[in-house]
N, C-alpha and C. Protein backbone atom coordinates (compact mmCIF):
# COMPACT_ATOMS: atom_id res chain seq x y z
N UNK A 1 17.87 104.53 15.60
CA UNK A 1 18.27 103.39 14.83
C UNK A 1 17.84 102.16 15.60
N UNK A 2 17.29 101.27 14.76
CA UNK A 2 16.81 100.09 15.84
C UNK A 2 17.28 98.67 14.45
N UNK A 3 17.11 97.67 14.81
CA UNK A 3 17.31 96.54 14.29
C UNK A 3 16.43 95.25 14.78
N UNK A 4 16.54 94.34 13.56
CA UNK A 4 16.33 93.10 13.87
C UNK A 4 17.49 92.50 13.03
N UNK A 5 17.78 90.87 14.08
CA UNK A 5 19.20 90.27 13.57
C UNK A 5 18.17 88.78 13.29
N UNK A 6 19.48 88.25 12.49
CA UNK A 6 19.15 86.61 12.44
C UNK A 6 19.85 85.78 13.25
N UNK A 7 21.02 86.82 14.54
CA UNK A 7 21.83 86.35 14.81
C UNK A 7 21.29 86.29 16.36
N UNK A 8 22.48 86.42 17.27
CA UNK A 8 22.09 86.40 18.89
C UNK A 8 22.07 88.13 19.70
N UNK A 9 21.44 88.66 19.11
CA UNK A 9 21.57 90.09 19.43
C UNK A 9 20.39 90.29 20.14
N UNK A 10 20.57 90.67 21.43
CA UNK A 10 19.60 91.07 22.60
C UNK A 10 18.32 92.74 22.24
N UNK A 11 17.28 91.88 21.51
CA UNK A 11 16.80 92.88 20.82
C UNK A 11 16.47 94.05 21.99
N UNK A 12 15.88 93.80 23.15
CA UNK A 12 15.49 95.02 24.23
C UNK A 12 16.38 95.57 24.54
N UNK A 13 17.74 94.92 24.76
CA UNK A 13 19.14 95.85 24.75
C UNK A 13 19.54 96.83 23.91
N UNK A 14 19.04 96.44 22.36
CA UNK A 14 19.50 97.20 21.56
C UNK A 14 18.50 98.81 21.03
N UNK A 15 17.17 98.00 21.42
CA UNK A 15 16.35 99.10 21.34
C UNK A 15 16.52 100.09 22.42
N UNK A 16 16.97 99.93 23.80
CA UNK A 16 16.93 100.42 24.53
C UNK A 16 18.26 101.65 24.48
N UNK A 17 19.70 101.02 23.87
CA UNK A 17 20.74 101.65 23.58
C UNK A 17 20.06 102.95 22.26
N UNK A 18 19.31 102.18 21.05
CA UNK A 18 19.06 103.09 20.67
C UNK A 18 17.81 104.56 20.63
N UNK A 19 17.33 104.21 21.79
CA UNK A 19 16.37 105.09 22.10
C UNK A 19 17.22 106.19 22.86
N UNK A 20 18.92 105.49 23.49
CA UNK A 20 19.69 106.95 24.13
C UNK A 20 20.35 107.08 23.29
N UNK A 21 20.29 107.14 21.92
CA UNK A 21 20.83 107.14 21.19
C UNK A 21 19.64 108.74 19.75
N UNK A 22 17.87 108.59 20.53
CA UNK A 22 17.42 109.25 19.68
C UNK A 22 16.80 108.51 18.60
N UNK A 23 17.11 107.21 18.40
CA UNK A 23 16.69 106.58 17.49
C UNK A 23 15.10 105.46 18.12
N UNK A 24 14.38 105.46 17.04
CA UNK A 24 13.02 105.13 17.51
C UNK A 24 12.40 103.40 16.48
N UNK A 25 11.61 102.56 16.77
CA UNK A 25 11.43 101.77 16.41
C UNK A 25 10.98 101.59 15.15
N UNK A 26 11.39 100.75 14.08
CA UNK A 26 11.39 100.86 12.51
C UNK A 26 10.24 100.85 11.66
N UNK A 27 9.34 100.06 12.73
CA UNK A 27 7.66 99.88 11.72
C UNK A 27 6.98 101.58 12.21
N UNK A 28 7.65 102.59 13.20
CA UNK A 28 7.19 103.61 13.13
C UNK A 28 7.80 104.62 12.47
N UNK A 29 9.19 104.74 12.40
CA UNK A 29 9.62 105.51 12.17
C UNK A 29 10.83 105.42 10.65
N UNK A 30 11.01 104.21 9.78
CA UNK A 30 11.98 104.27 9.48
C UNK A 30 12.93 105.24 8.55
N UNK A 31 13.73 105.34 8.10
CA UNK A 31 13.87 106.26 7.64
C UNK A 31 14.71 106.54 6.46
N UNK A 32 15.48 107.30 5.64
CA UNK A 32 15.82 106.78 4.12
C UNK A 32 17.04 106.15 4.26
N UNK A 33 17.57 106.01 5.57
CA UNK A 33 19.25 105.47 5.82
C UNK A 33 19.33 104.12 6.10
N UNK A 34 17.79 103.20 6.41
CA UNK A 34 17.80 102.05 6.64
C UNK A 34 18.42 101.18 5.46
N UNK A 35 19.43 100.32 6.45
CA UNK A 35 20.01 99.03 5.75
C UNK A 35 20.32 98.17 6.35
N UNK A 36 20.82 96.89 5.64
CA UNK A 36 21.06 95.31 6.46
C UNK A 36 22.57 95.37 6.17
N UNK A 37 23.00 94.94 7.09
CA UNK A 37 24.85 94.44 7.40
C UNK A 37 24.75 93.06 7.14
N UNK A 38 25.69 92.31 6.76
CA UNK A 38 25.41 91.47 6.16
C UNK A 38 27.24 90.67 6.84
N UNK A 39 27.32 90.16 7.91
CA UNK A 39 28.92 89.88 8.28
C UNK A 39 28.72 88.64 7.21
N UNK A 40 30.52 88.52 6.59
CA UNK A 40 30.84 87.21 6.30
C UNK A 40 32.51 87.60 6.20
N UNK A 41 32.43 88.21 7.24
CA UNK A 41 33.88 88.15 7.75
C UNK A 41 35.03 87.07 8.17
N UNK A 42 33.71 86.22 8.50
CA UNK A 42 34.88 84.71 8.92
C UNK A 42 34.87 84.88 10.05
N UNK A 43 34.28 85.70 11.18
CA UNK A 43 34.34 86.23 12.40
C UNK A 43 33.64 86.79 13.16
N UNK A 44 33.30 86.73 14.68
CA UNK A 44 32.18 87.28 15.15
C UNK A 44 32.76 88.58 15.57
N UNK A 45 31.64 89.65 15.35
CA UNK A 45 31.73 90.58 15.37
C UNK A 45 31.20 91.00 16.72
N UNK A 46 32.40 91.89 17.68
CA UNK A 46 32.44 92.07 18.96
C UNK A 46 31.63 93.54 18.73
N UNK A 47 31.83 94.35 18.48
CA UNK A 47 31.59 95.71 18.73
C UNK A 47 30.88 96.05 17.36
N UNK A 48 29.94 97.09 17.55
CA UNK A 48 29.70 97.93 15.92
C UNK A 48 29.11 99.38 16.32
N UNK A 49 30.04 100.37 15.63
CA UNK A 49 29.63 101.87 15.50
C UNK A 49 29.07 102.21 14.73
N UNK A 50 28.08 103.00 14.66
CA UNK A 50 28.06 103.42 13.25
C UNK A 50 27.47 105.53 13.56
N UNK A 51 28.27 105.99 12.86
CA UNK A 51 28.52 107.88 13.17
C UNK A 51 28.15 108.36 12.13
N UNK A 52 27.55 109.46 12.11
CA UNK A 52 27.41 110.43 10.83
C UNK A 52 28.68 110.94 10.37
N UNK A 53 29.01 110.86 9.02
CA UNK A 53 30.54 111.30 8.83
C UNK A 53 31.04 112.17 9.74
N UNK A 54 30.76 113.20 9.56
CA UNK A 54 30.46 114.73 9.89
C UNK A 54 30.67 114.72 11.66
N UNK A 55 31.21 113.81 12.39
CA UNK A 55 31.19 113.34 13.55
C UNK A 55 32.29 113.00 13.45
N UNK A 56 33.09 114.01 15.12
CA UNK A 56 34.19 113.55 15.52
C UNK A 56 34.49 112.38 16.65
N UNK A 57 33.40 111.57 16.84
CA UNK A 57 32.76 110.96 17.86
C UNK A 57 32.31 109.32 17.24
N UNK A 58 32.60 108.29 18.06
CA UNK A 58 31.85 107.25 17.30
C UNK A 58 30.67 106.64 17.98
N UNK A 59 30.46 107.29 19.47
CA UNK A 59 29.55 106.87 20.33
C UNK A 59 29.41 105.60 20.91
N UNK A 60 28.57 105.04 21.32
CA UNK A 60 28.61 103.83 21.91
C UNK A 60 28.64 102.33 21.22
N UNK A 61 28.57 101.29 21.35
CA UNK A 61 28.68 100.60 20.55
C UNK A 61 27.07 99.78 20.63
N UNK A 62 26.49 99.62 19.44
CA UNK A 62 25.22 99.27 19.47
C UNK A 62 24.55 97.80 19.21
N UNK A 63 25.89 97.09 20.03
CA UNK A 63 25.89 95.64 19.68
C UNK A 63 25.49 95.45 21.37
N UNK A 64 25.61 96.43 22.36
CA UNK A 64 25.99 96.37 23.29
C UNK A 64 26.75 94.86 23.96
N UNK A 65 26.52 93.98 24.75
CA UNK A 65 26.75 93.20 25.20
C UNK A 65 27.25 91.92 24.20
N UNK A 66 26.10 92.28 23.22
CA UNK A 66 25.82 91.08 22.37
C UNK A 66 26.86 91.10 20.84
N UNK A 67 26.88 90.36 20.48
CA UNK A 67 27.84 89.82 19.24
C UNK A 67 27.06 90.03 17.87
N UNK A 68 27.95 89.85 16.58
CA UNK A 68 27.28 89.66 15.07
C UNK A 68 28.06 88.43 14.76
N UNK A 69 27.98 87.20 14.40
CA UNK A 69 28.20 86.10 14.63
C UNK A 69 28.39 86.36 12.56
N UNK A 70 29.13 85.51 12.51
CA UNK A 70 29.79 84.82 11.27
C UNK A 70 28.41 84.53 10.34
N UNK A 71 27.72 85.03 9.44
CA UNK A 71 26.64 85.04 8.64
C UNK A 71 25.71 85.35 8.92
N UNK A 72 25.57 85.93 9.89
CA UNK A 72 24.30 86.88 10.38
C UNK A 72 24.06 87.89 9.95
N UNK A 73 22.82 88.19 9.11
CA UNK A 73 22.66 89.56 9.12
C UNK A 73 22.17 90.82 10.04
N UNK A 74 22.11 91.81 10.18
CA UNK A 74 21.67 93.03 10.97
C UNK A 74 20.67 94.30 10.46
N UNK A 75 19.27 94.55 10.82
CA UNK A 75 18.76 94.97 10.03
C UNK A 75 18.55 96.37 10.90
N UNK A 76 19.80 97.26 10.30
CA UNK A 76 19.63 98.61 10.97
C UNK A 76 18.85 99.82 10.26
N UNK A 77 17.52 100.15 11.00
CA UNK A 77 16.70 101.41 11.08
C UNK A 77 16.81 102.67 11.68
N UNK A 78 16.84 103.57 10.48
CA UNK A 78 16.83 105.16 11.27
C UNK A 78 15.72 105.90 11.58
N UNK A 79 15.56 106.87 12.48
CA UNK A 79 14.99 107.28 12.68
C UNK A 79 14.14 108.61 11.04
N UNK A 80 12.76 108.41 10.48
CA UNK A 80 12.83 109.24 9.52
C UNK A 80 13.41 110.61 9.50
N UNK A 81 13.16 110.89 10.82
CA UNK A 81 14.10 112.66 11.20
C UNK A 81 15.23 112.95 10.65
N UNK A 82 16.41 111.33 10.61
CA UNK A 82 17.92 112.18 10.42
C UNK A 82 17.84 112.48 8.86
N UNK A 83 18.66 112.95 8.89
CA UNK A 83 19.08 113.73 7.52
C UNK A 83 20.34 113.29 6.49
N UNK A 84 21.03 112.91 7.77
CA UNK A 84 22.50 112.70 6.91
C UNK A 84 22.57 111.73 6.17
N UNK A 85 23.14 111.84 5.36
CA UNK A 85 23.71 111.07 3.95
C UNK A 85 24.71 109.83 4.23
N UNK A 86 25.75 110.82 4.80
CA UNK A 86 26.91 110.16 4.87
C UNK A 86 27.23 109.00 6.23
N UNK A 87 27.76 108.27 6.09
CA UNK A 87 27.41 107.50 8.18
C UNK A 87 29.10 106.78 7.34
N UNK A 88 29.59 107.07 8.87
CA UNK A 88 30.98 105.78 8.81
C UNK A 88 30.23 104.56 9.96
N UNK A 89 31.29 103.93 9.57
CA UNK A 89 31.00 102.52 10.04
C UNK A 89 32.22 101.58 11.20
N UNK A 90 31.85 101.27 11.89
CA UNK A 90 33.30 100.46 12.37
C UNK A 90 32.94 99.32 13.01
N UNK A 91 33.99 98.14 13.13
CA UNK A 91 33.81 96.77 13.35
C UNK A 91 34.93 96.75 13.94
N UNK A 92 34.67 95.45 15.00
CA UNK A 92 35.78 95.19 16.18
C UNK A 92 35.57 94.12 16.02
N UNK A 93 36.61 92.58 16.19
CA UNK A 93 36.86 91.22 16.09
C UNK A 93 36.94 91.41 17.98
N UNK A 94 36.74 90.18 18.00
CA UNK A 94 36.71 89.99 19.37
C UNK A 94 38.36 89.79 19.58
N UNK A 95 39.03 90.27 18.90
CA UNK A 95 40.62 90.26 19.60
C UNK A 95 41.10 91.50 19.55
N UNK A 96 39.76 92.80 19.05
CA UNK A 96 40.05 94.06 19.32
C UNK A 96 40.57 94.75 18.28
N UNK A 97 40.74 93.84 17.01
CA UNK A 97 41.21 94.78 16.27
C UNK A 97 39.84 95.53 15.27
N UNK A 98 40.22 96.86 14.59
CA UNK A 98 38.71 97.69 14.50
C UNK A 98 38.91 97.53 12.66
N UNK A 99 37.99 97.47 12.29
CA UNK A 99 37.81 97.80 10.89
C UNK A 99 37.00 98.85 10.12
N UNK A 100 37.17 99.73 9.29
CA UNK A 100 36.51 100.82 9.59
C UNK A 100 36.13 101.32 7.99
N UNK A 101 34.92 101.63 7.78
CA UNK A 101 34.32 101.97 6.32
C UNK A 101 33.94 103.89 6.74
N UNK A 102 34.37 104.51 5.44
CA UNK A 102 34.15 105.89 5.61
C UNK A 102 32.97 106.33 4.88
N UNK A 103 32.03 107.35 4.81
CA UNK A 103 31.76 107.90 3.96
C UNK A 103 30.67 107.11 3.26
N UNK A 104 29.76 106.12 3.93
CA UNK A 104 29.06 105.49 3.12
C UNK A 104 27.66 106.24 3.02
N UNK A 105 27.07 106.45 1.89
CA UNK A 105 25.84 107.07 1.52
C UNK A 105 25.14 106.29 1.83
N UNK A 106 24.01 106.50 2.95
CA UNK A 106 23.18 105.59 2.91
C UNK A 106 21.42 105.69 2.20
N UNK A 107 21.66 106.80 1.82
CA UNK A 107 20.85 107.18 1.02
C UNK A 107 20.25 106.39 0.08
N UNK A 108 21.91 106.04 -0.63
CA UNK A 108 21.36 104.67 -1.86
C UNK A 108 22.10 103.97 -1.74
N UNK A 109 22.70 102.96 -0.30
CA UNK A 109 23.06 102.00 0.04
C UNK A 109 21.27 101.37 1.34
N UNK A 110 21.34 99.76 0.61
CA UNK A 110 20.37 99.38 1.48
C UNK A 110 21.21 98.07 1.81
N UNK A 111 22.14 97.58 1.35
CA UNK A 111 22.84 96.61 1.99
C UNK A 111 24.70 96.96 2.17
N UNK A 112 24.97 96.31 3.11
CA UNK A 112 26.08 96.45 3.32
C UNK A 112 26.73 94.83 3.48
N UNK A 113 27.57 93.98 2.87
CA UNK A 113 28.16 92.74 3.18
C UNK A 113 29.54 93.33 3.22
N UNK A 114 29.89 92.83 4.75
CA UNK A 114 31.46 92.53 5.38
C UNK A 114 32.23 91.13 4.64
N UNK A 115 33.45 91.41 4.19
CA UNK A 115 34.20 90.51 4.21
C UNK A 115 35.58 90.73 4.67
N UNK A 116 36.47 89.46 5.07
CA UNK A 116 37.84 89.53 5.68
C UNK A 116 38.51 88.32 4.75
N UNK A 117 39.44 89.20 3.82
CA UNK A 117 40.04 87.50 3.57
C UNK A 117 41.54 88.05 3.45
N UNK A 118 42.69 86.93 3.72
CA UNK A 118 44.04 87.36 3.65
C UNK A 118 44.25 88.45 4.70
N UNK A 119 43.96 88.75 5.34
CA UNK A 119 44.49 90.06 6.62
C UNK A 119 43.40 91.73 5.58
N UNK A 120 42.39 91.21 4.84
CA UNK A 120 42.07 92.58 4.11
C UNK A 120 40.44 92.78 4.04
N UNK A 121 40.13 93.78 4.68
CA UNK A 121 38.73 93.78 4.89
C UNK A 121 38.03 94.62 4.34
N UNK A 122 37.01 94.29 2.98
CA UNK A 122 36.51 94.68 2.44
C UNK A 122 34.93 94.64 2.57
N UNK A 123 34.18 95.52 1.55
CA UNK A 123 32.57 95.34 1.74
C UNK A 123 31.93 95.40 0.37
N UNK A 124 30.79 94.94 0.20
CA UNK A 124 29.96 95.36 -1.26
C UNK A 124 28.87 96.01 -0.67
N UNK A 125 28.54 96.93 -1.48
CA UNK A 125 27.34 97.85 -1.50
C UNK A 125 26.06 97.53 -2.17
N UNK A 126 24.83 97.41 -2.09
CA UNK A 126 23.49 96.90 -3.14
C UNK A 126 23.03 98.43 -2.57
């Protein structure tokens, strides 16, 4: 899985997390699970997982160091190899609390937009 952001995300960091991760660079490899995150949470986004359902594990976080800032998008690439359908998702506010999407097909999801309003965090799918 690799990315490009519009935001402040340390691209050699992230390629580098996802190469121990198995995942390979997007103009070579991408694959049918690629999609853009889309925060408009109201909030910068500290942490982001993202697991094959089917995973009891959420692995590392692939923001590493770096943040998803309040309207930034994230343009995450898979490797063409994986297979899976299904990927959960999770988000951390920089005060630690996690927000968490199950079960998303990414098959025929190519966008994902975060929102937070009233204490309730929702998403739309394209």
């Amino acid at each position: 899985m690799t990315s490009n952001t519009t935001g402040n995300l340390n691209r050699r960091r992230f390629i580098g997390l996802a190469g121990a991760l198995g995942l390979t660079p997007a103009l070579l490899t991408a694959g049918d699970q690629d999609f853009s995150l889309v925060n408009k949470t109201g909030f910068e986004i500290s942490s982001l997982h993202i697991s094959p359902h089917s995973s009891d594990e959420w692995g590392e976080d692939i923001l590493g160091k770096d943040t998803l800032s309040d309207g930034d998008t994230l343009n995450i690439t898979f490797h063409r190899k994986e297979k899976a359908a299904n990927w959960d998702l999770r988000v951390e506010d920089g005060d630690g609390k996690n927000f968490t999407w199950e079960k998303l097909n990414l098959l025929e999801i190519s966008e994902v937009t975060l929102f937070y309003r009233k204490g309730v965090a929702t998403a739309t799918f394209k």
